[in-house]
C-alpha atoms as a PDB file:
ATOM      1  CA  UNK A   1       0.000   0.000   0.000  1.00  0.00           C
ATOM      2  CA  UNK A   2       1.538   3.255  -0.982  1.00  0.00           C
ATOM      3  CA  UNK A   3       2.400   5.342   2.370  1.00  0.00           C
ATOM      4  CA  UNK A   4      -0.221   8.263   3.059  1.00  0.00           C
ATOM      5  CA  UNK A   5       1.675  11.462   3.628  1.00  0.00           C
ATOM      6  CA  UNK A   6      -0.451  13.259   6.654  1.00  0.00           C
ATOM      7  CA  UNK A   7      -3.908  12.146   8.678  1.00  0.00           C
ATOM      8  CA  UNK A   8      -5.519  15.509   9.302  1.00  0.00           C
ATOM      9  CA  UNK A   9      -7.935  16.099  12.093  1.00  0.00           C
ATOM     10  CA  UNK A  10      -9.492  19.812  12.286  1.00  0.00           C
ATOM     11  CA  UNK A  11     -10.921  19.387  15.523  1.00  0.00           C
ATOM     12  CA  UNK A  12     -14.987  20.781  15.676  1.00  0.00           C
ATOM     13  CA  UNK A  13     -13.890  23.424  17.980  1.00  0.00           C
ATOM     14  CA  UNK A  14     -11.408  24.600  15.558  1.00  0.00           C
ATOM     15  CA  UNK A  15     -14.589  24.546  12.544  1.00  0.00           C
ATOM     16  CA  UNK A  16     -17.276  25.885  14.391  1.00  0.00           C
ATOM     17  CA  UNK A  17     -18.056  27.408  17.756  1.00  0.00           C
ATOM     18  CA  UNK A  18     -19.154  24.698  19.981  1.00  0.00           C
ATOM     19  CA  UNK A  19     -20.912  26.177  22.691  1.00  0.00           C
ATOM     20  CA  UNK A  20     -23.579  27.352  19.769  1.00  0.00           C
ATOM     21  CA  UNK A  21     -25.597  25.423  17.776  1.00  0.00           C
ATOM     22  CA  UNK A  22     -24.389  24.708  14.575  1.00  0.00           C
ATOM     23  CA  UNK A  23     -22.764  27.713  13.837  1.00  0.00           C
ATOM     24  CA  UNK A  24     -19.608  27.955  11.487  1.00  0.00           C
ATOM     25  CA  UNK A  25     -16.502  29.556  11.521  1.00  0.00           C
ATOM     26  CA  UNK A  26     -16.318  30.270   7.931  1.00  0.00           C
ATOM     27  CA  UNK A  27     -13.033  32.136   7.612  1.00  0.00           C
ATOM     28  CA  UNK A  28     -11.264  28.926   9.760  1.00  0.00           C
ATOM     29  CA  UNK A  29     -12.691  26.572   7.585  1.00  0.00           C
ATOM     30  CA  UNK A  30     -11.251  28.630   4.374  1.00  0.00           C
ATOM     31  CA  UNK A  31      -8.161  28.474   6.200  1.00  0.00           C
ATOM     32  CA  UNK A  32      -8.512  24.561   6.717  1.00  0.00           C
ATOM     33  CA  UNK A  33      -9.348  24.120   2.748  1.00  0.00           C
ATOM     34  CA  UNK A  34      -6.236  26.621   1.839  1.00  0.00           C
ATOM     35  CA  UNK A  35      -3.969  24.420   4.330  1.00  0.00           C
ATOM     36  CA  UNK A  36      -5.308  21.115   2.367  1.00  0.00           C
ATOM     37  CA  UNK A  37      -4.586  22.538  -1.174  1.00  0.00           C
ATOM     38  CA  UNK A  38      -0.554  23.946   0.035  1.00  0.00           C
ATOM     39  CA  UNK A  39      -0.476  20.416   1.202  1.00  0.00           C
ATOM     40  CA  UNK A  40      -1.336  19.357  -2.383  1.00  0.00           C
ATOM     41  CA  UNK A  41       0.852  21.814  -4.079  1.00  0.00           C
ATOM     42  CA  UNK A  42       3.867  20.760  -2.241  1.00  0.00           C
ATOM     43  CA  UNK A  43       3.225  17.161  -3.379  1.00  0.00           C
ATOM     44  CA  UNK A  44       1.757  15.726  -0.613  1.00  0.00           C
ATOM     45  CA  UNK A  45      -1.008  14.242  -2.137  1.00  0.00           C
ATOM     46  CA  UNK A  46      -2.034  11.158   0.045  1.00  0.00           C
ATOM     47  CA  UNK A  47      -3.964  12.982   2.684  1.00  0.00           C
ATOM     48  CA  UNK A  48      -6.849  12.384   4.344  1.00  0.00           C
ATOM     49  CA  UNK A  49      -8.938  14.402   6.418  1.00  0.00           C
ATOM     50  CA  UNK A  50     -10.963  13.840   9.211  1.00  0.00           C
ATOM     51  CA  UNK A  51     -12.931  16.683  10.916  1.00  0.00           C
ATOM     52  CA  UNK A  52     -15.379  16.902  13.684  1.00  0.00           C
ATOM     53  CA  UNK A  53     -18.633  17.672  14.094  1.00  0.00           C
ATOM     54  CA  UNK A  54     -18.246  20.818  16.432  1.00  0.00           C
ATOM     55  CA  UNK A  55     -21.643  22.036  17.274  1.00  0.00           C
ATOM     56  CA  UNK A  56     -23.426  20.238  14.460  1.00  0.00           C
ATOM     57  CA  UNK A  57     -24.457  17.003  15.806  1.00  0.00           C
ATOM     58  CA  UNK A  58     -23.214  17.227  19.661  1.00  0.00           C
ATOM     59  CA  UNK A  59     -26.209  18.787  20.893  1.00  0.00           C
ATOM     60  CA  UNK A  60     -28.720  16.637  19.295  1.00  0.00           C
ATOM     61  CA  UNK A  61     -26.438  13.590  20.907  1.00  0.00           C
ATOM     62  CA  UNK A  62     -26.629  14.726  24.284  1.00  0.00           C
ATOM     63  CA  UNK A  63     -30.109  15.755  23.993  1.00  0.00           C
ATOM     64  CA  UNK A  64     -31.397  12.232  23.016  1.00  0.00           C
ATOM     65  CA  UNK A  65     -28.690   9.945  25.038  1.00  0.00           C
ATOM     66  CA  UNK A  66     -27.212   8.305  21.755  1.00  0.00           C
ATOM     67  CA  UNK A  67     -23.987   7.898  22.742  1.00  0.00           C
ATOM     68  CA  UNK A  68     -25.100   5.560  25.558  1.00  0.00           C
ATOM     69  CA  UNK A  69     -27.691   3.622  22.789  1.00  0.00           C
ATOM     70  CA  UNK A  70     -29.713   1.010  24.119  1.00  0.00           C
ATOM     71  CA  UNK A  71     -29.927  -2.552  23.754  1.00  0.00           C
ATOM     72  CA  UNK A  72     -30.084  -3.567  20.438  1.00  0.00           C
ATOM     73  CA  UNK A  73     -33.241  -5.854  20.774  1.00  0.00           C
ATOM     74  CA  UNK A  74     -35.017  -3.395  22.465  1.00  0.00           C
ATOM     75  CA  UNK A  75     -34.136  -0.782  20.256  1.00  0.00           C
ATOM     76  CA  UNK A  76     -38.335   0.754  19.393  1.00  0.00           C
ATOM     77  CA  UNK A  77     -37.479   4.052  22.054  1.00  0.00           C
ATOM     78  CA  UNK A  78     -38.916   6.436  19.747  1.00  0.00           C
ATOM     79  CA  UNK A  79     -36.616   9.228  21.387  1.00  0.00           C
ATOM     80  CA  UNK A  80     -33.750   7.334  20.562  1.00  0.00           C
ATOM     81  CA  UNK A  81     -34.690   6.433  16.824  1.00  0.00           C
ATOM     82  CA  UNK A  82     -35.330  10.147  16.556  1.00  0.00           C
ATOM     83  CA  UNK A  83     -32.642  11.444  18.219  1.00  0.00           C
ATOM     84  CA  UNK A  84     -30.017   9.596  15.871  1.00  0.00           C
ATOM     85  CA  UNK A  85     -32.054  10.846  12.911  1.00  0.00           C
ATOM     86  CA  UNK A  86     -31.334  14.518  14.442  1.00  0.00           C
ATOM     87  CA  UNK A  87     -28.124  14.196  14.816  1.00  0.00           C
ATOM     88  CA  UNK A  88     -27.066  12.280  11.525  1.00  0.00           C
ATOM     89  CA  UNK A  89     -29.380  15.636   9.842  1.00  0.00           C
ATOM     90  CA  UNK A  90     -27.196  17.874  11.922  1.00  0.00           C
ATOM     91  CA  UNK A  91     -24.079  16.285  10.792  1.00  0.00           C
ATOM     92  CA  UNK A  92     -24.440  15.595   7.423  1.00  0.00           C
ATOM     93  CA  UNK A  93     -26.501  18.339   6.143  1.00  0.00           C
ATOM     94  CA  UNK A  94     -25.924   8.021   4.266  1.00  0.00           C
ATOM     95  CA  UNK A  95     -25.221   5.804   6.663  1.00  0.00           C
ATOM     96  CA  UNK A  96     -21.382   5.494   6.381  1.00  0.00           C
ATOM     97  CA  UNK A  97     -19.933   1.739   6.198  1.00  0.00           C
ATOM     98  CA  UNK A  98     -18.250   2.295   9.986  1.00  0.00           C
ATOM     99  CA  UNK A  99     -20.319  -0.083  12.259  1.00  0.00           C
ATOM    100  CA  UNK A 100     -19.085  -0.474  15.976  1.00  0.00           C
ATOM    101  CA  UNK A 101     -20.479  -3.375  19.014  1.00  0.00           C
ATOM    102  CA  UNK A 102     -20.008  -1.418  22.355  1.00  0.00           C
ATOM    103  CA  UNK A 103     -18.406   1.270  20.955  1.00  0.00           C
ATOM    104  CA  UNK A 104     -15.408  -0.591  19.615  1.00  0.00           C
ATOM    105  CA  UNK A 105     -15.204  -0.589  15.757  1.00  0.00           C
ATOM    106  CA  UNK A 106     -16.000  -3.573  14.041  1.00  0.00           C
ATOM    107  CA  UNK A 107     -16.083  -2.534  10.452  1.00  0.00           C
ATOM    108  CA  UNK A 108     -14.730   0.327   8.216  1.00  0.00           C
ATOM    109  CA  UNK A 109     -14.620   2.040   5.132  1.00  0.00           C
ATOM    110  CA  UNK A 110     -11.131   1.788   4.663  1.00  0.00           C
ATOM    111  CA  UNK A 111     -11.914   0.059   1.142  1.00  0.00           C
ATOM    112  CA  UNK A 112     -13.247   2.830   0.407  1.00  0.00           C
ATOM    113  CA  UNK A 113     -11.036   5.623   1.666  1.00  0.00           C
ATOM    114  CA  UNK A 114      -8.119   3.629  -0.164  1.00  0.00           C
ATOM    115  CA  UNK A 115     -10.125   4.000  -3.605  1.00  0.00           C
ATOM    116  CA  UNK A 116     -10.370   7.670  -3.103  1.00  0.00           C
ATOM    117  CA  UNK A 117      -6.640   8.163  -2.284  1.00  0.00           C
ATOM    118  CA  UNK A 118      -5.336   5.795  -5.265  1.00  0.00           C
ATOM    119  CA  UNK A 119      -7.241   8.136  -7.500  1.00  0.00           C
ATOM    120  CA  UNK A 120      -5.763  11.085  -6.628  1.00  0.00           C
ATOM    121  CA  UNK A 121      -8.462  12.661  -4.011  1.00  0.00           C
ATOM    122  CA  UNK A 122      -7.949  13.825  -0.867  1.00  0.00           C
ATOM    123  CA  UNK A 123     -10.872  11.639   1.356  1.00  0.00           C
ATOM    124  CA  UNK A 124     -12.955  13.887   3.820  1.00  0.00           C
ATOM    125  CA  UNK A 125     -14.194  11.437   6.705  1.00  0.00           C
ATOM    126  CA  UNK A 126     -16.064  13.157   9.733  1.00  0.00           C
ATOM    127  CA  UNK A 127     -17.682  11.996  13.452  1.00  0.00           C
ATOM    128  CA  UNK A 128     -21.035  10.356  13.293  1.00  0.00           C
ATOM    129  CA  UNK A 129     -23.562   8.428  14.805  1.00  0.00           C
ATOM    130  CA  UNK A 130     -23.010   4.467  14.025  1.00  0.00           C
ATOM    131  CA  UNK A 131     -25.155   1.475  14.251  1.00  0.00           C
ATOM    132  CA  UNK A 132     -24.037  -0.950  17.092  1.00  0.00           C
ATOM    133  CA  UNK A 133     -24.606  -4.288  17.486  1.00  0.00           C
ATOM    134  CA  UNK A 134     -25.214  -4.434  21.044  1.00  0.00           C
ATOM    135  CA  UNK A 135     -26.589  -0.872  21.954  1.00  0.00           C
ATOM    136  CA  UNK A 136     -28.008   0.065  19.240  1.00  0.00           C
ATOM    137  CA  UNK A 137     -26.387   3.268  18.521  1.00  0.00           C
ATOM    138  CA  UNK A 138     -23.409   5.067  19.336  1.00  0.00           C
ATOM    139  CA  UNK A 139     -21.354   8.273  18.532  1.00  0.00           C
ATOM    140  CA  UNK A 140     -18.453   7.452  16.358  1.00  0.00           C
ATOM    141  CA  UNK A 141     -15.842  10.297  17.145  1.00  0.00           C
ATOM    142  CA  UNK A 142     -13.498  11.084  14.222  1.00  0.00           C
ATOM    143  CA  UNK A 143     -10.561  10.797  17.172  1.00  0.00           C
ATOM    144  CA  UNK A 144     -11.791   6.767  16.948  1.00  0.00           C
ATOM    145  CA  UNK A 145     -11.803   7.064  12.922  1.00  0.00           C
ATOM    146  CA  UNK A 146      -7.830   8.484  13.263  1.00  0.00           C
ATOM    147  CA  UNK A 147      -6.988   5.709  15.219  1.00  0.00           C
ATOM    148  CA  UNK A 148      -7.787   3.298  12.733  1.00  0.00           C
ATOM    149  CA  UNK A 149      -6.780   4.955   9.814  1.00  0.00           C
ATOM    150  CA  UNK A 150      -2.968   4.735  11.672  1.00  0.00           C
ATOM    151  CA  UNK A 151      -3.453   1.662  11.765  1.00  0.00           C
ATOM    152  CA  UNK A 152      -4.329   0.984   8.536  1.00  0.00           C
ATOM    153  CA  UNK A 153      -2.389   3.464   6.694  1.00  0.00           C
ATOM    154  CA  UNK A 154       0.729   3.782   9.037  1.00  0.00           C
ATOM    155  CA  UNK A 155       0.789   7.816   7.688  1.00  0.00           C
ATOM    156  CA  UNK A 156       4.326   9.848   8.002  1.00  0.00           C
ATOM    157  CA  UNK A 157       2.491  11.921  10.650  1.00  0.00           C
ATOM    158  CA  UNK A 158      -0.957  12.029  12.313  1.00  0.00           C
ATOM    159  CA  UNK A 159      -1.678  16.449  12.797  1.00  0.00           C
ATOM    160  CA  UNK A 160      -4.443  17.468  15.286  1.00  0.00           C
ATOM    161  CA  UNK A 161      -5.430  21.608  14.540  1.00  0.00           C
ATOM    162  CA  UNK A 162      -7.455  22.383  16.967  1.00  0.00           C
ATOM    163  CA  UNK A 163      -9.187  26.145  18.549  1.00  0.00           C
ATOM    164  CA  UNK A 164      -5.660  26.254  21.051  1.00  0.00           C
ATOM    165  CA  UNK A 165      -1.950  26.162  20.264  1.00  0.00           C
ATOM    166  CA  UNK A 166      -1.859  22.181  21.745  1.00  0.00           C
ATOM    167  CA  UNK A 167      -1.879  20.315  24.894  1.00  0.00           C
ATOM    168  CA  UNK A 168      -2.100  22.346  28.203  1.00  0.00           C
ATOM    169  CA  UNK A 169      -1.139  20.759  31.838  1.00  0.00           C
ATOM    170  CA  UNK A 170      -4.831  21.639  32.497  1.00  0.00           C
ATOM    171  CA  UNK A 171      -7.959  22.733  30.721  1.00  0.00           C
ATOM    172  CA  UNK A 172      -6.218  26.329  28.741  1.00  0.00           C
ATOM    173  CA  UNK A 173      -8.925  28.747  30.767  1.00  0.00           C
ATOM    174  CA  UNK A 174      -7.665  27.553  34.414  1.00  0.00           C
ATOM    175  CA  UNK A 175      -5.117  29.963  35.961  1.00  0.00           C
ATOM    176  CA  UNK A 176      -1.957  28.588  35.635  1.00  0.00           C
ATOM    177  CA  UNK A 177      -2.330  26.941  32.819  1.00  0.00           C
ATOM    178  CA  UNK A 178       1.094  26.120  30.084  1.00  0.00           C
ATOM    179  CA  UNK A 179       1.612  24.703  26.994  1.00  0.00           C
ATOM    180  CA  UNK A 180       3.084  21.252  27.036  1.00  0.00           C
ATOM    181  CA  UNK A 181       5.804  21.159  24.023  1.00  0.00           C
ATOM    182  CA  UNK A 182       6.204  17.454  24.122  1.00  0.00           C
ATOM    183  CA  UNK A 183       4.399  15.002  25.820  1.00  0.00           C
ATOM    184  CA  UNK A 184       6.349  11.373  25.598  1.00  0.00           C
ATOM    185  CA  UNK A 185       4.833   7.930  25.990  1.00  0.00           C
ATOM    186  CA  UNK A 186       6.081   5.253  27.446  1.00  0.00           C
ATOM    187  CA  UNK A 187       5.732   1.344  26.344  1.00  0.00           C
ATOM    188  CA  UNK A 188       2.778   1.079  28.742  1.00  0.00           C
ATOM    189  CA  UNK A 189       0.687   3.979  27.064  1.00  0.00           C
ATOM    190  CA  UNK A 190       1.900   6.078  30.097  1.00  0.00           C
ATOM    191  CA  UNK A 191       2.102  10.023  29.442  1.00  0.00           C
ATOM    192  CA  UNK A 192       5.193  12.609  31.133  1.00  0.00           C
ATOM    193  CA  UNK A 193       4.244  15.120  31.927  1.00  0.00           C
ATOM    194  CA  UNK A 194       0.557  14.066  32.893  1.00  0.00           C
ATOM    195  CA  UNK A 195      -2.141  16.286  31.713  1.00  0.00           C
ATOM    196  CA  UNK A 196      -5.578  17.039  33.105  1.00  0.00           C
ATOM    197  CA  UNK A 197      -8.050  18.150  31.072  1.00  0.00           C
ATOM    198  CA  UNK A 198     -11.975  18.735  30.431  1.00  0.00           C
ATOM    199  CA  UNK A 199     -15.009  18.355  28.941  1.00  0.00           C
ATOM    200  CA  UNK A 200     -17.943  20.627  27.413  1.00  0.00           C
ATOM    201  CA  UNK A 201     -21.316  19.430  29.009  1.00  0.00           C
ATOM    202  CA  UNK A 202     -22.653  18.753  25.490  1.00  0.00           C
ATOM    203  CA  UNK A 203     -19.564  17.007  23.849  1.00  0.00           C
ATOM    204  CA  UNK A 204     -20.261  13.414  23.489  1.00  0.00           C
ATOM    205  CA  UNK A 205     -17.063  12.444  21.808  1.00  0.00           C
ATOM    206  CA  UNK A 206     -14.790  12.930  24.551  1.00  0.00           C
ATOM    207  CA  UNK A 207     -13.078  15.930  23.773  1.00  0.00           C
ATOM    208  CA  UNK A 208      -9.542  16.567  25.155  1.00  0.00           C
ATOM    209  CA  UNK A 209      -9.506  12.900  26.969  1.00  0.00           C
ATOM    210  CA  UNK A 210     -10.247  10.987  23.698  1.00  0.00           C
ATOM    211  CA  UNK A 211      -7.792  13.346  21.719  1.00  0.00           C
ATOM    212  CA  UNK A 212      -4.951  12.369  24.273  1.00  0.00           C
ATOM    213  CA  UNK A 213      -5.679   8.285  24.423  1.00  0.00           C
ATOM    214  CA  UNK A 214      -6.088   8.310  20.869  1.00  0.00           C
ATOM    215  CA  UNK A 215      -2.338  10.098  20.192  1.00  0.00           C
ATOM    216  CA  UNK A 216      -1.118   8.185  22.541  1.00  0.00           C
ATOM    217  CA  UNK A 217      -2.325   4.807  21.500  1.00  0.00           C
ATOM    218  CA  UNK A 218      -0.637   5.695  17.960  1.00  0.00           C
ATOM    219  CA  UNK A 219       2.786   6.571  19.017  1.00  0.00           C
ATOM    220  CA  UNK A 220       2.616   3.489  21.453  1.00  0.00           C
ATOM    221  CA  UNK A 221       1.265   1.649  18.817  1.00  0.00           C
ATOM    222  CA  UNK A 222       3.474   2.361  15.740  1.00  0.00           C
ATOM    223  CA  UNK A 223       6.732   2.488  18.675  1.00  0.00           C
ATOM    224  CA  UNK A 224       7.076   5.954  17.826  1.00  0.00           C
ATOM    225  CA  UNK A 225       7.289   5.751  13.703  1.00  0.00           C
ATOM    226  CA  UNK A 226       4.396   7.618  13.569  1.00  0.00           C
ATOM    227  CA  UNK A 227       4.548  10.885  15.003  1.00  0.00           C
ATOM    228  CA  UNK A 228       2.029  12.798  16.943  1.00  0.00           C
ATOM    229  CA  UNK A 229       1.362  17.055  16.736  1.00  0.00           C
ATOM    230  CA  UNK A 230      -1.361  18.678  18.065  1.00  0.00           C
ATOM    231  CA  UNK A 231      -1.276  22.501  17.074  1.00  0.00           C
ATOM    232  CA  UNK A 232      -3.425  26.012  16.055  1.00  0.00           C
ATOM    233  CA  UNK A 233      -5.323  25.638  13.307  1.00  0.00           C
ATOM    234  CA  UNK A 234      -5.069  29.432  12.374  1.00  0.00           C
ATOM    235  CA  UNK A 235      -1.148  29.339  12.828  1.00  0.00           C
ATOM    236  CA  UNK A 236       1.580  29.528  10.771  1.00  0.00           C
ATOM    237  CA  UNK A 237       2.740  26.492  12.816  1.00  0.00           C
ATOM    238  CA  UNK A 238      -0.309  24.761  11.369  1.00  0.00           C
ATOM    239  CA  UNK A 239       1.300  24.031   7.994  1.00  0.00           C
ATOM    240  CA  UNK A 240       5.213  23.364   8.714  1.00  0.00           C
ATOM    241  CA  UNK A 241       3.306  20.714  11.068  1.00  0.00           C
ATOM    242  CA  UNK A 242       1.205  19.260   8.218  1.00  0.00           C
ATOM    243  CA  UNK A 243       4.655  19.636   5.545  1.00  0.00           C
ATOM    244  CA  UNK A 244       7.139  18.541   8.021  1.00  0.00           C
ATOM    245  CA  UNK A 245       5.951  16.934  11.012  1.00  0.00           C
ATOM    246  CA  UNK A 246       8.000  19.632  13.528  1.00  0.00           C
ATOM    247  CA  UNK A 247       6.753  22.534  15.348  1.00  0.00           C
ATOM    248  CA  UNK A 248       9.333  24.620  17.190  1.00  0.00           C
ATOM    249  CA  UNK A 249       8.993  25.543  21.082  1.00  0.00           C
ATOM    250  CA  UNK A 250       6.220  27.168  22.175  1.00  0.00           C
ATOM    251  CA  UNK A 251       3.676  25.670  19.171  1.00  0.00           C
ATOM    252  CA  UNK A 252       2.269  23.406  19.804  1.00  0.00           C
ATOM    253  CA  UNK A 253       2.655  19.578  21.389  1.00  0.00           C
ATOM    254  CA  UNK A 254       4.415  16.845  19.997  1.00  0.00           C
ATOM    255  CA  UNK A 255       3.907  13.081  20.846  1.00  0.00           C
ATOM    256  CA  UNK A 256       7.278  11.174  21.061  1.00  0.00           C
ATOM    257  CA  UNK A 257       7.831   7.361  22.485  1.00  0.00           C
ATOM    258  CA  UNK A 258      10.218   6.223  24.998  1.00  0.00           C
ATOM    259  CA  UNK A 259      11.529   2.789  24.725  1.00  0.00           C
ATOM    260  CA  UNK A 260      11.522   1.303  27.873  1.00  0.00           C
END
């Protein structure tokens, strides 16, 4: 399989604000698509992009419990069958081929995503509701979709731009808060420096926790030959990150293994 240059995630806070329903930030997303097409130019061609849902989606989730589902023989809740209805409407604006039994993935697209990139496009993959075979429903986060798409693709470097300049050693708005430059992982999946961080009320995806296990679980992974940055979005950082897989101190965070 020919090697996929970068695996993109512009994180839903960096797209849209999140703490209002679906509403866009238009000139970040111009940004995001002017970021993609330098990547192009430069000859970086095997990218793929994963984005998430921001406030489209998240609010409809949380609102009709479909991240918790239900059991899958009882599934006739009328809330619930409407709920993931809403929030499929709110994110798409078909059911995709990524089906998941208790919220572990079971089957992908990746057929699919591998078509896309061997003739010469640039695949756009995004959070979602998925069927699951034992609760009926859950939210698919596009931090899960990454994860697999490491796996998969083994990319030169994974990129997170997000609505902050990277990893904090708590949530950004607590007093006191700094920028961790590199975080490293150790053969156990253990992180140095540790990190706290937090979650909106209405993010079902697991915001800055799932971002964390999931670049942790691909340096650990891959032993380090895939590397990890999370960074700005709206940064000049943003695209020597995405060309060259460095960001210089002060950033944004880069994931590095330790062998033990």
């Amino acid at each position: 399989m020919a090697t996929v240059d970068c695996v993109l995630k512009l994180g839903g806070s960096a797209l849209t604000h999140k703490s209002q329903l679906e509403t866009l930030r238009a000139e970040s997303l111009r940004g995001a698509a002017a970021l993609v097409h330098k990547l192009h130019g430069a000859g970086q061609r095997r990218c793929i992009i994963v984005h998430g849902a921001g406030s489209f989606g998240h609010f409809q989730a949380k609102e009709h419990g479909i991240a918790s589902g239900t059991s899958a023989r009882s599934a006739d809740d009328d809330n619930l069958r409407c709920g993931l209805c809403l929030t499929r409407l709110s994110v798409t604006k078909p059911f995709g081929t990524w089906k998941t039994s208790c919220k572990n993935v079971i089957q992908t697209g990746i057929d699919t995503v591998k078509d896309v990139l061997d003739s010469g496009y640039v695949p756009v993959l995004h959070g979602d509701c998925a069927l699951d075979s034992e609760q009926h429903c859950c939210i698919l986060s596009g931090d899960k979709i990454i994860e697999v798409l490491a796996k998969k693709f083994s990319p030169r470097r994974v990129v997170f731009l997000t609505d902050v300049s990277g990893i904090y050693s708590c949530p950004p708005d607590t007093p006191g808060a700094r920028l961790v430059d590199s975080i490293v992982v150790g053969p156990d999946g253990n992180m140095e420096p540790p990190v706290l961080s937090s979650v909106l009320p209405h993010d079902t995806t697991g915001g800055v926790s799932l971002k964390l296990q999931t670049a942790v679980n691909i340096v650990s992974q891959s032993h380090g030959t895939i590397p990890v940055l999370i960074c700005k979005l709206d940064s000049e950082a943003a695209e020597r990150a995405c060309l060259t897989g460095e960001l210089k101190e002060g950033e944004g965070t880069t994931f590095s293994f330790a062998e033990s």
